[in-house]
Each structure stands twice: as C-alpha cells, then as structure tokens.
N, C-alpha and C. Protein backbone atom coordinates (compact mmCIF):
# COMPACT_ATOMS: atom_id res chain seq x y z
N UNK A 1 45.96 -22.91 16.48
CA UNK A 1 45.27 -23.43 17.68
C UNK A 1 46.10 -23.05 18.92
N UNK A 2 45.79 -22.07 19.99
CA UNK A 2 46.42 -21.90 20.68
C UNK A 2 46.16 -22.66 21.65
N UNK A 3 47.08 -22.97 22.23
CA UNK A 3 47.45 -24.45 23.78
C UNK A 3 46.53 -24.07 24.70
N UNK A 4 45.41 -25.05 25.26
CA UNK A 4 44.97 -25.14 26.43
C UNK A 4 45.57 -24.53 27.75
N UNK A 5 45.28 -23.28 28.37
CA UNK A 5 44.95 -22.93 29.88
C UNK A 5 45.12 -24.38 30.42
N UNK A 6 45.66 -24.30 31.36
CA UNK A 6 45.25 -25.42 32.81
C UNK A 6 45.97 -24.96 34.30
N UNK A 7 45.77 -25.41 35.35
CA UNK A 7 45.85 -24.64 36.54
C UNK A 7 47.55 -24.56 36.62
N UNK A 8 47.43 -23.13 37.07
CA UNK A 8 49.23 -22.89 37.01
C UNK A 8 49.71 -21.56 36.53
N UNK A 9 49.09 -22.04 35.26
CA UNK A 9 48.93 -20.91 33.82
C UNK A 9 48.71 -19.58 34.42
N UNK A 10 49.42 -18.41 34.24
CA UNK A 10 48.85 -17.16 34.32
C UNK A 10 48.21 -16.99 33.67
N UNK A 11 46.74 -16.00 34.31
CA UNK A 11 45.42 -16.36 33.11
C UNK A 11 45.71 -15.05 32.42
N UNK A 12 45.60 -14.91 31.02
CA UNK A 12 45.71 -13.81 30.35
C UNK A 12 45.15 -12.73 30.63
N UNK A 13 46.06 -11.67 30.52
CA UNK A 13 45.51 -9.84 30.96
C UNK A 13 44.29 -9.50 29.51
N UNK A 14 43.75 -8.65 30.00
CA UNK A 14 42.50 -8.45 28.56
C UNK A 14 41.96 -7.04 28.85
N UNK A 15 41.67 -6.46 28.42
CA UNK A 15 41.17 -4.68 28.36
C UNK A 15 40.11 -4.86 27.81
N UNK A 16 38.46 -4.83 28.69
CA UNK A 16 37.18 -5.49 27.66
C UNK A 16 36.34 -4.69 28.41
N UNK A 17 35.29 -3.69 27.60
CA UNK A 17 34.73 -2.36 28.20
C UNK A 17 33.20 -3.18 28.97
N UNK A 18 33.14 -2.67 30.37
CA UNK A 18 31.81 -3.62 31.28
C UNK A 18 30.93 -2.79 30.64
N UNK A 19 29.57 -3.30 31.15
CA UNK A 19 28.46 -2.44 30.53
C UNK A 19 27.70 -1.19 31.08
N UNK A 20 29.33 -0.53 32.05
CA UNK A 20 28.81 1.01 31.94
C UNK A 20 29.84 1.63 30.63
N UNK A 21 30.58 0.51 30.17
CA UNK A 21 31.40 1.36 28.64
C UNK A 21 32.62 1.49 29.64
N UNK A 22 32.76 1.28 30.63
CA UNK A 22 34.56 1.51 31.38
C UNK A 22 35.39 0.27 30.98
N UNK A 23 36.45 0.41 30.86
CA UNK A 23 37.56 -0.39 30.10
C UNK A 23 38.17 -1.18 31.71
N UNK A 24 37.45 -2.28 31.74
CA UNK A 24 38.12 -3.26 32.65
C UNK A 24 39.22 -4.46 32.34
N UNK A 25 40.54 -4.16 33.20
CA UNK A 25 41.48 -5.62 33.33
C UNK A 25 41.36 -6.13 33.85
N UNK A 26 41.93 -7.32 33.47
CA UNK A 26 42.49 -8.50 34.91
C UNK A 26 43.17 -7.87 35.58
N UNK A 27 44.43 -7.31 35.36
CA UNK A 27 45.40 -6.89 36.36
C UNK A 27 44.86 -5.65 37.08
N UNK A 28 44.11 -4.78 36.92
CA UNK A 28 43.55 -4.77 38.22
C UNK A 28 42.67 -5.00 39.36
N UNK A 29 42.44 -6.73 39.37
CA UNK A 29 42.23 -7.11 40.54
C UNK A 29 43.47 -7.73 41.13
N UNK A 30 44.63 -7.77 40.83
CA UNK A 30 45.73 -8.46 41.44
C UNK A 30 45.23 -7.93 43.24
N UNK A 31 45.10 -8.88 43.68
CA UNK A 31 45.38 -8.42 45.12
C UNK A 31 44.06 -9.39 45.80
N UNK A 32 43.25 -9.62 44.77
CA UNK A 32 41.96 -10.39 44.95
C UNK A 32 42.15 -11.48 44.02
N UNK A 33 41.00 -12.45 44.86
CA UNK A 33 40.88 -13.85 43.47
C UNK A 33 40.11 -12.88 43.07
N UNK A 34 39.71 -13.73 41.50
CA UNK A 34 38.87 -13.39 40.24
C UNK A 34 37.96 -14.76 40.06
N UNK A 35 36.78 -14.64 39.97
CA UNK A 35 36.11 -15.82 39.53
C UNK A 35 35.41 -15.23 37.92
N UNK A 36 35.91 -16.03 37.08
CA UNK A 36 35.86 -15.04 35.80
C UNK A 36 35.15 -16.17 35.33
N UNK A 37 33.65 -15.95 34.82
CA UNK A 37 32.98 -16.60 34.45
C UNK A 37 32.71 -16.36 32.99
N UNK A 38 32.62 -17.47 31.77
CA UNK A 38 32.42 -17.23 30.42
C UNK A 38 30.85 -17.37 29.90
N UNK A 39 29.84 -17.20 29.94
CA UNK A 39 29.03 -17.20 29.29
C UNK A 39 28.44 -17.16 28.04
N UNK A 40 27.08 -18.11 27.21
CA UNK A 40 26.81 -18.31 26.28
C UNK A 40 26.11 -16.37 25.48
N UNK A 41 25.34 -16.15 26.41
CA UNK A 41 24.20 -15.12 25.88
C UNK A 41 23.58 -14.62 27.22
N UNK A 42 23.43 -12.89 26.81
CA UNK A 42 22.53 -12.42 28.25
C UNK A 42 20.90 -12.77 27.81
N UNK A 43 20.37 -12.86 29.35
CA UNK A 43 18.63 -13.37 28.56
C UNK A 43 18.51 -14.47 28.12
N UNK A 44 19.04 -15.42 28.61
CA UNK A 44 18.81 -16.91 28.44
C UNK A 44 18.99 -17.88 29.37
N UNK A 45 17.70 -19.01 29.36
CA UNK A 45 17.28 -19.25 30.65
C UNK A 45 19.02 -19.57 31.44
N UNK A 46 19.60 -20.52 30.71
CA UNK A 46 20.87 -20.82 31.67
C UNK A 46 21.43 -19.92 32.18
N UNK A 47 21.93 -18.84 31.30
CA UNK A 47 22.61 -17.53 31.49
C UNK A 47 22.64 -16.87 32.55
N UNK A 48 20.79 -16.85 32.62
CA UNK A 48 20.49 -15.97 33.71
C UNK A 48 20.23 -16.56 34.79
N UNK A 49 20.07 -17.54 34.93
CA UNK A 49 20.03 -18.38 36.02
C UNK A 49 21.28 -18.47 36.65
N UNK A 50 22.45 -18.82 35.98
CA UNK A 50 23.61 -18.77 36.45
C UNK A 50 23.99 -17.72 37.19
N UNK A 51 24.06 -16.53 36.30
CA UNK A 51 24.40 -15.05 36.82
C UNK A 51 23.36 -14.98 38.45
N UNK A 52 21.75 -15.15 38.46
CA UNK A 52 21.23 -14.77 39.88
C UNK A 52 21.74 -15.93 40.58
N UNK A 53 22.52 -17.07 40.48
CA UNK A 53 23.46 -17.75 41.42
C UNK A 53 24.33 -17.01 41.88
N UNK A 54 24.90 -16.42 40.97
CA UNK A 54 26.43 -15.68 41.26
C UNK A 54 25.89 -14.49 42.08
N UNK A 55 24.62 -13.70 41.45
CA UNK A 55 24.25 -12.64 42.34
C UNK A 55 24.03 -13.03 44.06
N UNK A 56 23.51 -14.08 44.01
CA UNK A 56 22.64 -14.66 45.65
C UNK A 56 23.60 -14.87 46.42
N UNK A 57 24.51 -15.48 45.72
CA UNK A 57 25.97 -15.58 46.78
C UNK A 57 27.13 -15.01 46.60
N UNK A 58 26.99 -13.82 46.15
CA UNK A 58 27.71 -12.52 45.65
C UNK A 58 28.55 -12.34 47.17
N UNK A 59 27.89 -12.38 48.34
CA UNK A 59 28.01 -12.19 49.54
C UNK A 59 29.55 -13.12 50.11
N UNK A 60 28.82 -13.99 49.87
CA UNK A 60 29.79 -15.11 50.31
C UNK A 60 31.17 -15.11 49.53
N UNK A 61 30.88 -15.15 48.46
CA UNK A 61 32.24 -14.97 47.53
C UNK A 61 32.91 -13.89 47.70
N UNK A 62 32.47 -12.59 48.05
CA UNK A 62 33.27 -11.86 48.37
C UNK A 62 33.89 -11.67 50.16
N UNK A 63 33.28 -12.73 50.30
CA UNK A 63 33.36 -13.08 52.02
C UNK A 63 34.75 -13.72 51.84
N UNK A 64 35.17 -14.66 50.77
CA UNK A 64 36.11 -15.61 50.48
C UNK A 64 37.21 -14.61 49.99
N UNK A 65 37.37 -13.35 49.68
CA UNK A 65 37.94 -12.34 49.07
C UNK A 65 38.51 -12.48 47.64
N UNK A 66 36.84 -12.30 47.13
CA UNK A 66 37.22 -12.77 45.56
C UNK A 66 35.86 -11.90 45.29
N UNK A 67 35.78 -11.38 43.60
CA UNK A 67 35.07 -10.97 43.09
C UNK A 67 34.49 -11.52 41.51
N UNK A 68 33.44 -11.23 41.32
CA UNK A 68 32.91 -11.91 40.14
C UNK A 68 33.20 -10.80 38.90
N UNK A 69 33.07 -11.58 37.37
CA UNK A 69 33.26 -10.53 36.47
C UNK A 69 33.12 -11.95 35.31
N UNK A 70 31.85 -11.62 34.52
CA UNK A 70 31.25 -12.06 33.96
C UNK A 70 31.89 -12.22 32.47
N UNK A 71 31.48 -12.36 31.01
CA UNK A 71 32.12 -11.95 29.93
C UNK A 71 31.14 -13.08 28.97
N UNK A 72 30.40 -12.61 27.99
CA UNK A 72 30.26 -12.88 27.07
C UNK A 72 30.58 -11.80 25.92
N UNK A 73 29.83 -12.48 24.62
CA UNK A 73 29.96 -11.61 23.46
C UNK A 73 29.30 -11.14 22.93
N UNK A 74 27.90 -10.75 24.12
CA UNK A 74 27.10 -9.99 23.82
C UNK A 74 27.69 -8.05 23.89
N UNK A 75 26.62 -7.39 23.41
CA UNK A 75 27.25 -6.06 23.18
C UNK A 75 27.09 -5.05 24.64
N UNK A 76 28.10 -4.36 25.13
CA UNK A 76 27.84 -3.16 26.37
C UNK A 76 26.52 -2.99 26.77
N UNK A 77 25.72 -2.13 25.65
CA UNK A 77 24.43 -2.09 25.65
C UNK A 77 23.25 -3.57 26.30
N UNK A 78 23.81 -4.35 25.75
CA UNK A 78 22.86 -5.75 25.77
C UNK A 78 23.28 -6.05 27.56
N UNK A 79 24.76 -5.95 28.08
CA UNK A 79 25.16 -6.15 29.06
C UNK A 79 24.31 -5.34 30.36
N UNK A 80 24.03 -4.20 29.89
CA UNK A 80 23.39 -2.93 30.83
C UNK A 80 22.28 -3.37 31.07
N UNK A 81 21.63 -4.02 30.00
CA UNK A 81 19.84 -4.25 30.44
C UNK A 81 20.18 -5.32 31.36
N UNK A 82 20.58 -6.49 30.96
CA UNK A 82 20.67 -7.45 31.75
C UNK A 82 20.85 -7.38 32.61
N UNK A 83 22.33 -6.71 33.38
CA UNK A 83 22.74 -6.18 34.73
C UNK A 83 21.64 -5.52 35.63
N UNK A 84 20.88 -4.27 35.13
CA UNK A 84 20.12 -3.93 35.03
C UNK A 84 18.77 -4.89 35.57
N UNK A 85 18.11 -5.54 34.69
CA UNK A 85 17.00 -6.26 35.09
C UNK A 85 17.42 -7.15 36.36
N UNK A 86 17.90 -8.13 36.14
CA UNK A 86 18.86 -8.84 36.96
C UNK A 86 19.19 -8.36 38.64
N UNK A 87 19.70 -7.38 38.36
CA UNK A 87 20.55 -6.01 39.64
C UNK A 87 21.38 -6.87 40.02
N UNK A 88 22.42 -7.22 39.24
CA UNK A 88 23.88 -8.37 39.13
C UNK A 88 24.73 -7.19 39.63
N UNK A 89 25.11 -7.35 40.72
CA UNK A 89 26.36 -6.74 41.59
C UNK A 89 27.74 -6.92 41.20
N UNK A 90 27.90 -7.11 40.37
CA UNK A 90 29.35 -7.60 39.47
C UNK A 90 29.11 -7.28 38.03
N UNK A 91 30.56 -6.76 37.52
CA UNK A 91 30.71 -6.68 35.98
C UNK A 91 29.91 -7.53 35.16
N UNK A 92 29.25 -7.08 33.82
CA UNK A 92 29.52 -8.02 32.91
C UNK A 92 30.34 -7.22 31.65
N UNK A 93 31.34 -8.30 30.63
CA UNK A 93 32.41 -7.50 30.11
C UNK A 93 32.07 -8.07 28.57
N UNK A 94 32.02 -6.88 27.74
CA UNK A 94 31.62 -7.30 26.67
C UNK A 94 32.86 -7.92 25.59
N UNK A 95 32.99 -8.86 25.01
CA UNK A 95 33.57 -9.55 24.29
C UNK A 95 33.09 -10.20 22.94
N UNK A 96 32.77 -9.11 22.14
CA UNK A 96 32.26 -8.82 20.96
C UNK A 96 33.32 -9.20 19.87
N UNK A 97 34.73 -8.79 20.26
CA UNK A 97 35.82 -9.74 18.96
C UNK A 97 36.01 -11.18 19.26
N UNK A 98 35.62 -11.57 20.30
CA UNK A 98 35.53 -12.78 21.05
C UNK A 98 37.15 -13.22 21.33
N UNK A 99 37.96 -12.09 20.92
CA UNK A 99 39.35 -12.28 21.44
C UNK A 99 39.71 -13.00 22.95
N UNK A 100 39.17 -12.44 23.41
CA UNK A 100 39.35 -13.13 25.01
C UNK A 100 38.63 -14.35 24.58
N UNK A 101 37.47 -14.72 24.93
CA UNK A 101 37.13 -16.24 24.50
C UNK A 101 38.11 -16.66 23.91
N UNK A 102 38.51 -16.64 22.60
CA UNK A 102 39.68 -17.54 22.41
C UNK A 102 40.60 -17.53 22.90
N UNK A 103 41.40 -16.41 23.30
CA UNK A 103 42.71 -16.45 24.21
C UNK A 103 42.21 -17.51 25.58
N UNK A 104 41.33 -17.41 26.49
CA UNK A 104 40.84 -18.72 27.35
C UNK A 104 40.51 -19.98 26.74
N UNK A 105 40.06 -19.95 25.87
CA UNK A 105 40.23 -21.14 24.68
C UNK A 105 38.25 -21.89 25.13
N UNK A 106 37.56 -21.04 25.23
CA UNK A 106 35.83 -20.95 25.63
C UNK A 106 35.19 -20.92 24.31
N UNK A 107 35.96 -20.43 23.03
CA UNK A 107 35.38 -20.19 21.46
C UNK A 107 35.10 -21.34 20.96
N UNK A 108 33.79 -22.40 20.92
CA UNK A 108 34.63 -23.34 20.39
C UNK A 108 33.16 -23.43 19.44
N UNK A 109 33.55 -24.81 18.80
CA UNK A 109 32.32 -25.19 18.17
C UNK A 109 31.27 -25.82 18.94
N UNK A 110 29.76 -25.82 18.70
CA UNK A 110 28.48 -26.65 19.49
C UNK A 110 27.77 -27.22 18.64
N UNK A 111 27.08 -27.43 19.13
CA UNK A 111 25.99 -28.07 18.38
C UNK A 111 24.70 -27.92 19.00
N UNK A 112 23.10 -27.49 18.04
CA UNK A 112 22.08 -27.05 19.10
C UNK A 112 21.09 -27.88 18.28
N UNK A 113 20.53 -28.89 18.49
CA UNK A 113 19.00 -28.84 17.75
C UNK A 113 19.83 -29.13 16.24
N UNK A 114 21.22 -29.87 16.30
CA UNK A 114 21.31 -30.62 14.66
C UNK A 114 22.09 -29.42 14.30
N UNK A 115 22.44 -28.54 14.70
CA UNK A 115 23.71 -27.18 13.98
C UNK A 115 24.65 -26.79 14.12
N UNK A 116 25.86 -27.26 13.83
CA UNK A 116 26.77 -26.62 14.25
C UNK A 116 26.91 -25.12 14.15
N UNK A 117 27.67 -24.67 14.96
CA UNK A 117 28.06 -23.41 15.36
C UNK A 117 29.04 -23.33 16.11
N UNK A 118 29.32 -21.47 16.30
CA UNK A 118 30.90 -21.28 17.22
C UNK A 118 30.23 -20.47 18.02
N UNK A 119 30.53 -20.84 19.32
CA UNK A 119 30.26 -20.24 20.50
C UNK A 119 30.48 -20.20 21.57
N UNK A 120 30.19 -19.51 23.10
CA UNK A 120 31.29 -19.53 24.12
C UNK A 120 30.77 -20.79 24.81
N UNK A 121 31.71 -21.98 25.18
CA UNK A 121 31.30 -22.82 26.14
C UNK A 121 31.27 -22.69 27.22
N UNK A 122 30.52 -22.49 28.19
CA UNK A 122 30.19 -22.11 29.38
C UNK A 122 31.35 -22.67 30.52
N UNK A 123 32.10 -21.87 30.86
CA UNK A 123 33.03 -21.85 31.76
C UNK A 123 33.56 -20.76 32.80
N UNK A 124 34.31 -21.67 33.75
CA UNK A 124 34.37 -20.92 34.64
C UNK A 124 36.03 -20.88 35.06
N UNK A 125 36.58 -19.70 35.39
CA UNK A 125 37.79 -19.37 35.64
C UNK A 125 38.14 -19.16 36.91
N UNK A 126 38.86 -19.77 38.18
CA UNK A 126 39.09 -18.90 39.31
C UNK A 126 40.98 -18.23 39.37
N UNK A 127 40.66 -17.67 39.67
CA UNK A 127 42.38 -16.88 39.47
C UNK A 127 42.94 -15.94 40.87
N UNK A 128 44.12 -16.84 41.02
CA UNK A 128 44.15 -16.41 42.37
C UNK A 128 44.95 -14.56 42.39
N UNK A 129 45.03 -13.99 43.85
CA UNK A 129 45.50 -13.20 44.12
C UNK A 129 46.61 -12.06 42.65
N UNK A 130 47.84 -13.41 42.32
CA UNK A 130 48.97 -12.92 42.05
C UNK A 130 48.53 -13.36 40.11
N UNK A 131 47.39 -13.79 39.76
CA UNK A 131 46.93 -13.51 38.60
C UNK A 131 47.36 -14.94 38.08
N UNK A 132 47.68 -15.81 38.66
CA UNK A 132 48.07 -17.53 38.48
C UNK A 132 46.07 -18.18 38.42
N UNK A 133 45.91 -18.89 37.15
CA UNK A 133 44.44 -20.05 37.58
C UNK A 133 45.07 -21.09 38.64
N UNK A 134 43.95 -21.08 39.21
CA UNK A 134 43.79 -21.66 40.40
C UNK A 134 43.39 -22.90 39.86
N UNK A 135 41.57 -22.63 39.26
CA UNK A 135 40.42 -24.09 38.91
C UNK A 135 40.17 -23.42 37.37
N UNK A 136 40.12 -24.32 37.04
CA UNK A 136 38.60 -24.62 35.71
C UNK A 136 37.66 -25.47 35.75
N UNK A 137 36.81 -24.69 35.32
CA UNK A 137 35.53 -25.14 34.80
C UNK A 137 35.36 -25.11 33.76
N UNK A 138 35.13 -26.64 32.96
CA UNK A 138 34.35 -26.44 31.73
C UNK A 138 33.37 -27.25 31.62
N UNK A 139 32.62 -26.75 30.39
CA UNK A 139 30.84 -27.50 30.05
C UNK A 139 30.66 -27.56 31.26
N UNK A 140 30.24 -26.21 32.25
CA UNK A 140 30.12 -25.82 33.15
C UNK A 140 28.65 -26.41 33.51
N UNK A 141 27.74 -26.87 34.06
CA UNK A 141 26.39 -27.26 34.52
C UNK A 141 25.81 -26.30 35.35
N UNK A 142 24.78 -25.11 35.39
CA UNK A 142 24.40 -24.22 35.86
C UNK A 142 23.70 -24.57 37.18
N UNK A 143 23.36 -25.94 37.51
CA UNK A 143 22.58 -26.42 38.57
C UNK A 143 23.67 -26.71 39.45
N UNK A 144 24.40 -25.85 41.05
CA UNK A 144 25.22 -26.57 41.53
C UNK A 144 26.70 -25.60 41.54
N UNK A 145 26.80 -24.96 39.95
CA UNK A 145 28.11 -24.49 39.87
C UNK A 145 28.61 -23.59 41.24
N UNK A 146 27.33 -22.60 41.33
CA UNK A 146 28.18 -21.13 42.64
C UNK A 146 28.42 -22.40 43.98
N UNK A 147 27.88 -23.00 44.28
CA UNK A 147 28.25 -23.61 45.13
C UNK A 147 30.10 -24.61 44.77
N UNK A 148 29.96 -25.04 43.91
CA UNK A 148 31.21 -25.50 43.48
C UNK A 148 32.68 -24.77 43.53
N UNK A 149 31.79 -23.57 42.98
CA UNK A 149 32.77 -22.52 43.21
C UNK A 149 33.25 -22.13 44.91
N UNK A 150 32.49 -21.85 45.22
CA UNK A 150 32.42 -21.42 46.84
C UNK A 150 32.90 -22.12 47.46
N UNK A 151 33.00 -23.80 47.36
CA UNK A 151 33.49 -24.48 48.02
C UNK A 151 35.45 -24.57 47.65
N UNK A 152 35.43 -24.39 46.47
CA UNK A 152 36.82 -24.20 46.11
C UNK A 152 37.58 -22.72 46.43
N UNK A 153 37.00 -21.60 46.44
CA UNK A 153 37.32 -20.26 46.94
C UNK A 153 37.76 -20.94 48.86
C-alpha cells in the first residue's frame, strides 16, 4: 500500500503517451502549475461533462498560468476520439497500466449498482510551478469542480 499524496508532496514524474501517441511528463511543465485531473472513462456522462468544464474555462486557467492534462485508463486511440469530438484543448494521457493511478493513489475500489470493482476515483491534482501539490481533490463532484479549481489557481 503505498502512503497517501497530501499537499507538500512532490507529485510524482510519469512518462504516459497523450492521444496523439507523444510521450508526455510532468517535468516538463516545471515552470507552470499543472491541474492534473484523474478520470473514470472517456464518453461518460460525468467524464465528459467535466472535461467541457475544463474546456470552457480552459481560458481562464491558463489566464492563472496553469495548464490542464487529463489521465485516465482508457486507450490513446479511445483518448483521440474523445479529444476529438469534444475539441478539449488540453492533453488527455493514457494510463492503461494504471501505474500512475496508483502511484497518485486514484486506483481504488467502487462500488456501482451492488459491484465491486477497481477503478480511477475521480480526482483532481493542482501542482505548483517547482512540481510540489499544491490542492487535492478527491470523490471529486463534477457540478462546481472548474470553478473550485479556478478559485484556488
């Protein structure tokens, strides 16, 4: 069981290909915040609802000098349509060994309709400049969050 993230923590470096297939890090945004958002699934009502939050005030957040970069464990391919349909102005990073999810510690167990399962709990990461978390978010609520965010950026 690896130890809970909490603000302070340098958030872990990760090499996770976006969905044009390019191999994106953390460390290179050092110089910018990161609002590193964890997601369940692309194409699902929360999902996508969340993400055209993040798209609508894409503006503003990068007004705050910070950039978005998404990550579930859906596949490159699956990432492209979505981005794609969507026209999401920010990464999404595929995390298919779900290594990163667990290294943020987002892997967890749920429950849907009576089932357990393992899956990403919807969270949100902000990480400042020098690669230190700033905030967390967890069991993130999609109604409200970009604003939450924005107000803390």
């Amino acid at each position: 069981m690896e130890k809970e993230l909490k603000v302070g923590d340098l958030a872990p470096d990760f090499n996770l290909n976006s969905q044009d297939g390019k191999k994106i890090s953390l460390k290179n945004f050092r110089g910018k915040k990161v609002v590193l958002y964890f997601y369940p699934k692309d194409m699902t009502p929360g999902c996508t609802k969340e993400a055209c939050s993040f798209r609508d005030n894409y503006e503003s957040i990068m007004a705050k000098g910070a950039i978005v970069l998404g990550i579930s464990a859906d596949s490159v391919d699956s990432h492209r349509k979505f981005r794609e349909k969507f026209k999401l102005p920010f990464d999404l990073l595929s995390d298919e060994t779900k290594e990163v999810s667990k290294l943020y510690g987002v892997w967890k167990q749920k429950s849907f309709l009576g089932k357990k399962f393992m899956g990403i709990e919807r969270s949100t990461f902000i990480i400042d400049e020098k690669g230190k978390i700033l905030a967390i978010f967890r069991k993130v609520k999609v109604n409200g969050h970009t604003e939450e965010v924005l107000n803390y950026l």
